[in-house]
C-alpha atoms as a PDB file:
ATOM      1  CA  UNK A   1     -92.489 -78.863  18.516  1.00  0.00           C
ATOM      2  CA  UNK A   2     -88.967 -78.864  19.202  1.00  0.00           C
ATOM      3  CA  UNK A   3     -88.332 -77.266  15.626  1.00  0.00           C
ATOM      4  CA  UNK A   4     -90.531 -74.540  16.713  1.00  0.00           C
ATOM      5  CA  UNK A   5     -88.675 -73.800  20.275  1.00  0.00           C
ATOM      6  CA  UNK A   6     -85.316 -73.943  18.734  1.00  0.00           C
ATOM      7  CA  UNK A   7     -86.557 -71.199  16.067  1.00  0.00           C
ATOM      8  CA  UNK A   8     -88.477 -69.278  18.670  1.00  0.00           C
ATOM      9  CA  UNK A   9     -84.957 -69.558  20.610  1.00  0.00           C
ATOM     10  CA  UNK A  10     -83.119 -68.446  17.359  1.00  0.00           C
ATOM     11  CA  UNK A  11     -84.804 -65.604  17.185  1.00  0.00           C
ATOM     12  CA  UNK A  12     -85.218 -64.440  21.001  1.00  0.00           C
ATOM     13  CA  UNK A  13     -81.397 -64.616  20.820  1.00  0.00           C
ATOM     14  CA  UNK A  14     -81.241 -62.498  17.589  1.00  0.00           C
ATOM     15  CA  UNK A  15     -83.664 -60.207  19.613  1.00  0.00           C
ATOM     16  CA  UNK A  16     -81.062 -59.905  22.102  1.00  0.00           C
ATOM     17  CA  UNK A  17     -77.874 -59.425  20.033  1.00  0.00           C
ATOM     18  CA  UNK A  18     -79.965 -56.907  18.535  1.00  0.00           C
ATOM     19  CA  UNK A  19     -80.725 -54.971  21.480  1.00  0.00           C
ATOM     20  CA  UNK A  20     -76.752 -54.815  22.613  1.00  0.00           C
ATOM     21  CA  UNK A  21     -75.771 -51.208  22.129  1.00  0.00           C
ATOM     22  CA  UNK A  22     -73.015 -50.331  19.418  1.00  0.00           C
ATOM     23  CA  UNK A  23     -70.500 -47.577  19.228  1.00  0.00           C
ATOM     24  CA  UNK A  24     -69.466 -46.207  16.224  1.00  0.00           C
ATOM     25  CA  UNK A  25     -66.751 -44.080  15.525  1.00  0.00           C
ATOM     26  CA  UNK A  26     -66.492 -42.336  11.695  1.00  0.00           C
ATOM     27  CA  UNK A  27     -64.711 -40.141   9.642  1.00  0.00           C
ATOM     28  CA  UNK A  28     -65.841 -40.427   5.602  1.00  0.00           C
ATOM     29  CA  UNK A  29     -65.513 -37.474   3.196  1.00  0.00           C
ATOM     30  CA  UNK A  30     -65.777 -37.293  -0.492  1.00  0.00           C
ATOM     31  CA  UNK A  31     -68.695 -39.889  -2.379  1.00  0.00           C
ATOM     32  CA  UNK A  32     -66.425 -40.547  -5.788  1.00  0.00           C
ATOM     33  CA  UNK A  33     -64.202 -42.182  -4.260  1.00  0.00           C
ATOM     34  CA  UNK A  34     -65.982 -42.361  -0.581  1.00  0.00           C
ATOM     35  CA  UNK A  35     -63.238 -42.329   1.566  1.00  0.00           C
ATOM     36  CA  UNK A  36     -62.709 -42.533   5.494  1.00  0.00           C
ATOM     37  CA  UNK A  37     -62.725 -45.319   8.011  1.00  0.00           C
ATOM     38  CA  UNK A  38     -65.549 -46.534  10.118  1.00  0.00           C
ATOM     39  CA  UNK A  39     -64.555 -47.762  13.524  1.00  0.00           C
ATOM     40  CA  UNK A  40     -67.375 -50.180  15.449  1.00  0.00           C
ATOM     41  CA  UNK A  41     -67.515 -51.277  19.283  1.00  0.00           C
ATOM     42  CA  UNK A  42     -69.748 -54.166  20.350  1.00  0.00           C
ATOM     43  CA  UNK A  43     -70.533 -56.140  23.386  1.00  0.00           C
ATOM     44  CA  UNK A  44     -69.427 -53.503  25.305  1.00  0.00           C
ATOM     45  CA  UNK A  45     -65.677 -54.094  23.648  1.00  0.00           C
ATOM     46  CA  UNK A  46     -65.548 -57.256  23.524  1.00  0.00           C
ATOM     47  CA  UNK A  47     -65.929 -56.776  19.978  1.00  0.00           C
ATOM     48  CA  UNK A  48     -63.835 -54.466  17.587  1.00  0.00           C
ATOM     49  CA  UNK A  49     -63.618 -53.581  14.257  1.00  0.00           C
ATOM     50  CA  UNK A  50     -61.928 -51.050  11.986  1.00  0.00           C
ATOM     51  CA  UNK A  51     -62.782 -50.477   8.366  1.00  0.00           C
ATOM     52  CA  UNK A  52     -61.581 -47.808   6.253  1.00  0.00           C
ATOM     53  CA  UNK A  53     -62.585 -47.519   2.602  1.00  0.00           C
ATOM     54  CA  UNK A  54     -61.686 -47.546  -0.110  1.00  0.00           C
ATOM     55  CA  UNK A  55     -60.028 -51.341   1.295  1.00  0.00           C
ATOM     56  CA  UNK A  56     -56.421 -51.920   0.852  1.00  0.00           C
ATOM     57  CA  UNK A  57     -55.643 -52.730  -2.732  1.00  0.00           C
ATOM     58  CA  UNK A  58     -59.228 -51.644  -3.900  1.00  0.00           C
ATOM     59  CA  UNK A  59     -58.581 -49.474  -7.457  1.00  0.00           C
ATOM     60  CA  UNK A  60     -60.308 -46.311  -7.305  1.00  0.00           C
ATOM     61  CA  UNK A  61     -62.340 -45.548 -10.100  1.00  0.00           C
ATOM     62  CA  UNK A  62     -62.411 -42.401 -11.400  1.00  0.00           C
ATOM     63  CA  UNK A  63     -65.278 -40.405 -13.356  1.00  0.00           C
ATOM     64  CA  UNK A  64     -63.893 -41.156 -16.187  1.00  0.00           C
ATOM     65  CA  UNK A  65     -64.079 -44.535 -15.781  1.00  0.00           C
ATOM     66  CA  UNK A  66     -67.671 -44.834 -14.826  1.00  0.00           C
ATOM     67  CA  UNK A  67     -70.523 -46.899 -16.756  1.00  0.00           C
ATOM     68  CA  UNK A  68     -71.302 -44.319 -20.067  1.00  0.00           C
ATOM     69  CA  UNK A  69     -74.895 -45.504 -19.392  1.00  0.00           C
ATOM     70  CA  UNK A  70     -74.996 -43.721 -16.364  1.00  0.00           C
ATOM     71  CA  UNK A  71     -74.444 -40.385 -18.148  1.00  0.00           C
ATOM     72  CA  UNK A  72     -75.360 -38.190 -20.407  1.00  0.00           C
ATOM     73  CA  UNK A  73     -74.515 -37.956 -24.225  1.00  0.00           C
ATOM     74  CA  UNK A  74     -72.572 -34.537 -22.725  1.00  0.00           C
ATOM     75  CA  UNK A  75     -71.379 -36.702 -19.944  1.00  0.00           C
ATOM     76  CA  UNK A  76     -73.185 -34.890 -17.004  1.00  0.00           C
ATOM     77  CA  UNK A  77     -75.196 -37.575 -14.658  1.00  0.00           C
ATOM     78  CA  UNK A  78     -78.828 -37.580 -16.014  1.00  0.00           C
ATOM     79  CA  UNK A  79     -81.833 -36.111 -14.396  1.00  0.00           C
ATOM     80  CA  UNK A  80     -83.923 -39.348 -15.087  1.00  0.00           C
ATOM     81  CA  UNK A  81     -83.412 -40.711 -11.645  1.00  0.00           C
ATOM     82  CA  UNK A  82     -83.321 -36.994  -9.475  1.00  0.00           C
ATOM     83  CA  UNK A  83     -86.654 -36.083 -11.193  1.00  0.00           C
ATOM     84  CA  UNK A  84     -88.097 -39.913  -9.937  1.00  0.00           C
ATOM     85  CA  UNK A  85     -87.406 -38.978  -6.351  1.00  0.00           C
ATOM     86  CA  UNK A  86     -88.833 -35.595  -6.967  1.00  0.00           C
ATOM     87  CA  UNK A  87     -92.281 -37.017  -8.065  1.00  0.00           C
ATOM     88  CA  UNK A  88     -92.288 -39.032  -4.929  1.00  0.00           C
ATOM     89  CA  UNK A  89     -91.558 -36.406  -2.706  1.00  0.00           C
ATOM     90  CA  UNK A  90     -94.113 -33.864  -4.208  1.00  0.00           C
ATOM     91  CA  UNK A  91     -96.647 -36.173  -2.116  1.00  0.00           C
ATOM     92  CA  UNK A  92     -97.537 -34.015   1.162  1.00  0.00           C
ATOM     93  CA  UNK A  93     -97.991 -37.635   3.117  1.00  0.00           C
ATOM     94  CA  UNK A  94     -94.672 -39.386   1.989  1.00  0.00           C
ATOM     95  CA  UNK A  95     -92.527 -35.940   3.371  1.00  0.00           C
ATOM     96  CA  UNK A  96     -94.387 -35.920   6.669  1.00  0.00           C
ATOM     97  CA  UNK A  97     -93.255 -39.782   6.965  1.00  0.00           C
ATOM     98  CA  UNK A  98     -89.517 -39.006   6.047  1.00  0.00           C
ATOM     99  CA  UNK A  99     -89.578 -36.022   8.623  1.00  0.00           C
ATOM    100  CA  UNK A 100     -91.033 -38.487  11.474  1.00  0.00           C
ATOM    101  CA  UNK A 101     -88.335 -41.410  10.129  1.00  0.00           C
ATOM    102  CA  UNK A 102     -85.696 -38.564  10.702  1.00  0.00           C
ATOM    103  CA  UNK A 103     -87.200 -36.980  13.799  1.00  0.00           C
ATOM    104  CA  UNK A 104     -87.371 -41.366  15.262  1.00  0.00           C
ATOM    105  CA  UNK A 105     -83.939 -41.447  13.799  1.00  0.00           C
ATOM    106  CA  UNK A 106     -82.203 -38.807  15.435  1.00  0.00           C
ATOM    107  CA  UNK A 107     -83.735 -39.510  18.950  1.00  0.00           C
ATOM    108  CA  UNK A 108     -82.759 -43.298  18.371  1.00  0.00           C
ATOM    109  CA  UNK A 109     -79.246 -42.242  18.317  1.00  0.00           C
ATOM    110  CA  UNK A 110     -77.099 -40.980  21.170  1.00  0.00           C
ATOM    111  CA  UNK A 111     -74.769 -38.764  19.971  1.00  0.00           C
ATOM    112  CA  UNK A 112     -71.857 -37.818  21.452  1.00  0.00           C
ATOM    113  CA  UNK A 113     -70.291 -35.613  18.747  1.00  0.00           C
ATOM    114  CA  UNK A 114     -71.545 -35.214  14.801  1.00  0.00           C
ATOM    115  CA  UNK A 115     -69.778 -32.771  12.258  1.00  0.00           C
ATOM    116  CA  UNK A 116     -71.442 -32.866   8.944  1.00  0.00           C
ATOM    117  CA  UNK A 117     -70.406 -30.475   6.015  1.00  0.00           C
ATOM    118  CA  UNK A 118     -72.861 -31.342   2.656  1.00  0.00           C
ATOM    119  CA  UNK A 119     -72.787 -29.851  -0.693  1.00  0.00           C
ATOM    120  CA  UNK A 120     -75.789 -31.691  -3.253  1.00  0.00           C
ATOM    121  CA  UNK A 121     -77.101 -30.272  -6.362  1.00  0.00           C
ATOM    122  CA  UNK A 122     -79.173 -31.819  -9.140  1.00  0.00           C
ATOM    123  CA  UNK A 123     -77.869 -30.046 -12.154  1.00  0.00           C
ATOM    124  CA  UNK A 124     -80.736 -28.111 -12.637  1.00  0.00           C
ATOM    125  CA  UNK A 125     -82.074 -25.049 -11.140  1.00  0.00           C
ATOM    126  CA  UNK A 126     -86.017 -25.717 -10.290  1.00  0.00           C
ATOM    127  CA  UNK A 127     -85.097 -29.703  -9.506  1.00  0.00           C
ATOM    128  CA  UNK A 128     -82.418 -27.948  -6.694  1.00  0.00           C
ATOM    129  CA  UNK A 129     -84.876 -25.826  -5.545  1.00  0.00           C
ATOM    130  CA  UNK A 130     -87.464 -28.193  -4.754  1.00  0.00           C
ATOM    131  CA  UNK A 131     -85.021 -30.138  -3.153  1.00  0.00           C
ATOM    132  CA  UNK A 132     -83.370 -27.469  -1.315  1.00  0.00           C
ATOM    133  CA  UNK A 133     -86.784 -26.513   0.096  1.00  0.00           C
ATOM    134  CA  UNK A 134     -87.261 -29.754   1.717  1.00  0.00           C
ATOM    135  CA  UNK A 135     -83.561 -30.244   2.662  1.00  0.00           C
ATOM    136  CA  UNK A 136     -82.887 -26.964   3.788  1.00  0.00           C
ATOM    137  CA  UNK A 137     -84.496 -26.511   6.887  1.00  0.00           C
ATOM    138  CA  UNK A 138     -82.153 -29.008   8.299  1.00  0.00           C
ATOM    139  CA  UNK A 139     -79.632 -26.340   8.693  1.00  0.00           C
ATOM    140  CA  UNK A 140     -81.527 -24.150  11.186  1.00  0.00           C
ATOM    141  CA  UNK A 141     -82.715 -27.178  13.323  1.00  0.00           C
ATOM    142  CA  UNK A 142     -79.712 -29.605  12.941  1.00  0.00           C
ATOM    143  CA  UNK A 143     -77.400 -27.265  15.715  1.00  0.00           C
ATOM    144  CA  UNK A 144     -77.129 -28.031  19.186  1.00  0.00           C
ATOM    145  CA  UNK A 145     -74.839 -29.317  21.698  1.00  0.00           C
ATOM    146  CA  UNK A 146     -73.093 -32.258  20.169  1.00  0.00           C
ATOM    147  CA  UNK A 147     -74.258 -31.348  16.318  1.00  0.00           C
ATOM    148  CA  UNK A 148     -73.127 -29.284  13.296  1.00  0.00           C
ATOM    149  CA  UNK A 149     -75.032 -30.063  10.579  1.00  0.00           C
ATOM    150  CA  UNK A 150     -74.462 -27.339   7.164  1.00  0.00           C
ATOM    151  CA  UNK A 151     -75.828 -27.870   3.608  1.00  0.00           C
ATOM    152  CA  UNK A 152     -75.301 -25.865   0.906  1.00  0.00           C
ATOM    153  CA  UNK A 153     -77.121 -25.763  -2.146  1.00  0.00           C
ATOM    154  CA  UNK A 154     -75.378 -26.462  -5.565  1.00  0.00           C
ATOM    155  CA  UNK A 155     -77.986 -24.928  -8.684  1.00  0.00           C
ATOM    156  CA  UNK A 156     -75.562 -25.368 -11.347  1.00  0.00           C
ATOM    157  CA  UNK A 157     -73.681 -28.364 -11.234  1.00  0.00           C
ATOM    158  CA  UNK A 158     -75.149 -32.264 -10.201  1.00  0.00           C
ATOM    159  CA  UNK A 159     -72.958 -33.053  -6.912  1.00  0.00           C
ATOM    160  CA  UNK A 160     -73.148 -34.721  -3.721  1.00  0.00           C
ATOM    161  CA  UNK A 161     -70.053 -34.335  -2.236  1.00  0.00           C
ATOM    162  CA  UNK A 162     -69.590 -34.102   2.204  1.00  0.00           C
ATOM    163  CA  UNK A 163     -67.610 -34.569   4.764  1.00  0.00           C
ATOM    164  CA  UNK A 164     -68.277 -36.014   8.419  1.00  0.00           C
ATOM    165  CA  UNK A 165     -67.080 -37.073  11.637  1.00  0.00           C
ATOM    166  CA  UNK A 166     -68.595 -38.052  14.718  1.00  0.00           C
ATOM    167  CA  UNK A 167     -68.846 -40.521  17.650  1.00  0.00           C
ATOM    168  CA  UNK A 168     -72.517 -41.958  17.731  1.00  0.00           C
ATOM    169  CA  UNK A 169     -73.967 -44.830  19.985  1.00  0.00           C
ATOM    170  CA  UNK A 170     -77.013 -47.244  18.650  1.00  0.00           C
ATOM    171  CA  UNK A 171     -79.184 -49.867  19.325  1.00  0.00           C
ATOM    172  CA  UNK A 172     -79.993 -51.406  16.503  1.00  0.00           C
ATOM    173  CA  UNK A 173     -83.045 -53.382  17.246  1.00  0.00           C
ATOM    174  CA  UNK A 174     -84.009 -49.240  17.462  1.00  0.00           C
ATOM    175  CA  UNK A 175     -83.587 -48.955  13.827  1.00  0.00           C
ATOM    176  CA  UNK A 176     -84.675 -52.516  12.683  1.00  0.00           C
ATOM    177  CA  UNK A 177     -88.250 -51.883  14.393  1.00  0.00           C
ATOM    178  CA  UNK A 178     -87.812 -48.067  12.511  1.00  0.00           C
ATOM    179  CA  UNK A 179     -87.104 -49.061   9.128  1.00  0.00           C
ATOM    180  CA  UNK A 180     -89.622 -51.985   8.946  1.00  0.00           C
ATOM    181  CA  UNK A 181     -92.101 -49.088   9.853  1.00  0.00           C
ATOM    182  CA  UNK A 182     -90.984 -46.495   7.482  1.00  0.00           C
ATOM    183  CA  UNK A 183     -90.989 -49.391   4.766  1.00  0.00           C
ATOM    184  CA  UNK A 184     -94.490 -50.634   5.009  1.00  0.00           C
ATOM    185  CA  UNK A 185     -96.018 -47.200   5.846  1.00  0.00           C
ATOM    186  CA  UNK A 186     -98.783 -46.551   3.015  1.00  0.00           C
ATOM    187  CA  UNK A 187     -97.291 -42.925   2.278  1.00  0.00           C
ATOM    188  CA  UNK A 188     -93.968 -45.262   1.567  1.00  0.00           C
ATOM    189  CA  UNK A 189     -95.578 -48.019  -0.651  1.00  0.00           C
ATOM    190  CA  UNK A 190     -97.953 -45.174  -2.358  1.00  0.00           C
ATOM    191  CA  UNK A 191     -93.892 -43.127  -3.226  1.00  0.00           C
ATOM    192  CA  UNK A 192     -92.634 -46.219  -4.319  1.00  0.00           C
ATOM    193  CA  UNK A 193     -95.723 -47.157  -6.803  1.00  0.00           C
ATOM    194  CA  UNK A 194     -94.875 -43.673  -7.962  1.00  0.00           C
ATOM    195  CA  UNK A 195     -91.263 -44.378  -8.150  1.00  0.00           C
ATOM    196  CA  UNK A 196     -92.120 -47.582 -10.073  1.00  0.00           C
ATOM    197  CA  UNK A 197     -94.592 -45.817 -12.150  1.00  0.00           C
ATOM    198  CA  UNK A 198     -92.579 -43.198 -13.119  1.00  0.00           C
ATOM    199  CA  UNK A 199     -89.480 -45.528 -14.606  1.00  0.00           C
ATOM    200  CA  UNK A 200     -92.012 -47.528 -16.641  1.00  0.00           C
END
């Protein structure tokens, strides 16, 4: 009994620390090297933390130095894993779960300023377009107050480079009980039997 009250209590208190608000601060740009600092406010600021990235003394590896069996023969990044995600998102059910997830995302989070600048391509033209037709909407949506959200469109070359900067506050027993629902959704397990299927 007293096993089970002191994990019951364990996880009431987790419950709590969960439900503290969090401020986050960012500025990241770039995705090969990812660089920026992330600046974090808990407990009301009692707690504070700054990270930047790459860390200090942290070698930054350039594309040359990358894994060759994450490319190409011709040394582009291979389609294999862009045309995986594209099979999942084909199914009708699995978008209209990422577009709630987003739409419970973005109303989880109170923002108090958001710049975001994205350019993604996946090397080929019809793979882009797909994408871009799912992605794209974004950009007439993603403006109001507080938010600037552009993407642009890439159809020649594979790339997902951005930039961003913003001031955002969360609760992250928001986006614990979110993801846990997004995960074990059946359009989600049915896109990642697909995703599963698909690399066999």
């Amino acid at each position: 009994m007293g096993v089970v009250l002191l994990l019951a209590g364990l996880v009431g208190l987790g419950l709590l620390l969960l439900a503290v608000p969090v401020s986050v601060d960012f500025r990241v740009q770039g995705m090969e090297p990812l660089n920026g600092r992330v600046g974090v406010r808990w407990m009301f600021g009692l707690v504070k933390l700054r990270l930047p990235f790459p860390r200090a003394g942290e070698p930054r590896r350039s594309r040359e130095e990358e894994p060759t069996a994450a490319r190409d023969v011709d040394g582009s990044a291979p389609h294999g894993r862009g045309r995986n995600v594209l099979a999942a998102l084909r199914q009708a059910a699995f978008r209209r779960r990422i577009h709630r997830l987003v739409r419970d995302l973005v109303r989880a989070v109170h923002v108090q300023r958001v710049h975001l600048l994205m350019r993604l391509g996946l090397g080929d033209p019809a793979d882009t377009g797909r994408l871009w037709a799912l992605v794209g909407p974004v950009n007439a949506v993603a403006r109001w107050r507080d938010v600037d959200i552009r993407i642009e469109p890439d159809f020649l070359e594979p790339v997902l480079e951005f930039e961003a900067d913003g001031r955002v506050e969360i609760v992250p027993l928001r986006f614990v009980v979110l993801a846990v629902g997004f995960a074990f959704s059946p359009p989600t397990l049915r896109a990642w039997r697909t995703l599963r299927g698909s690399r066999a």
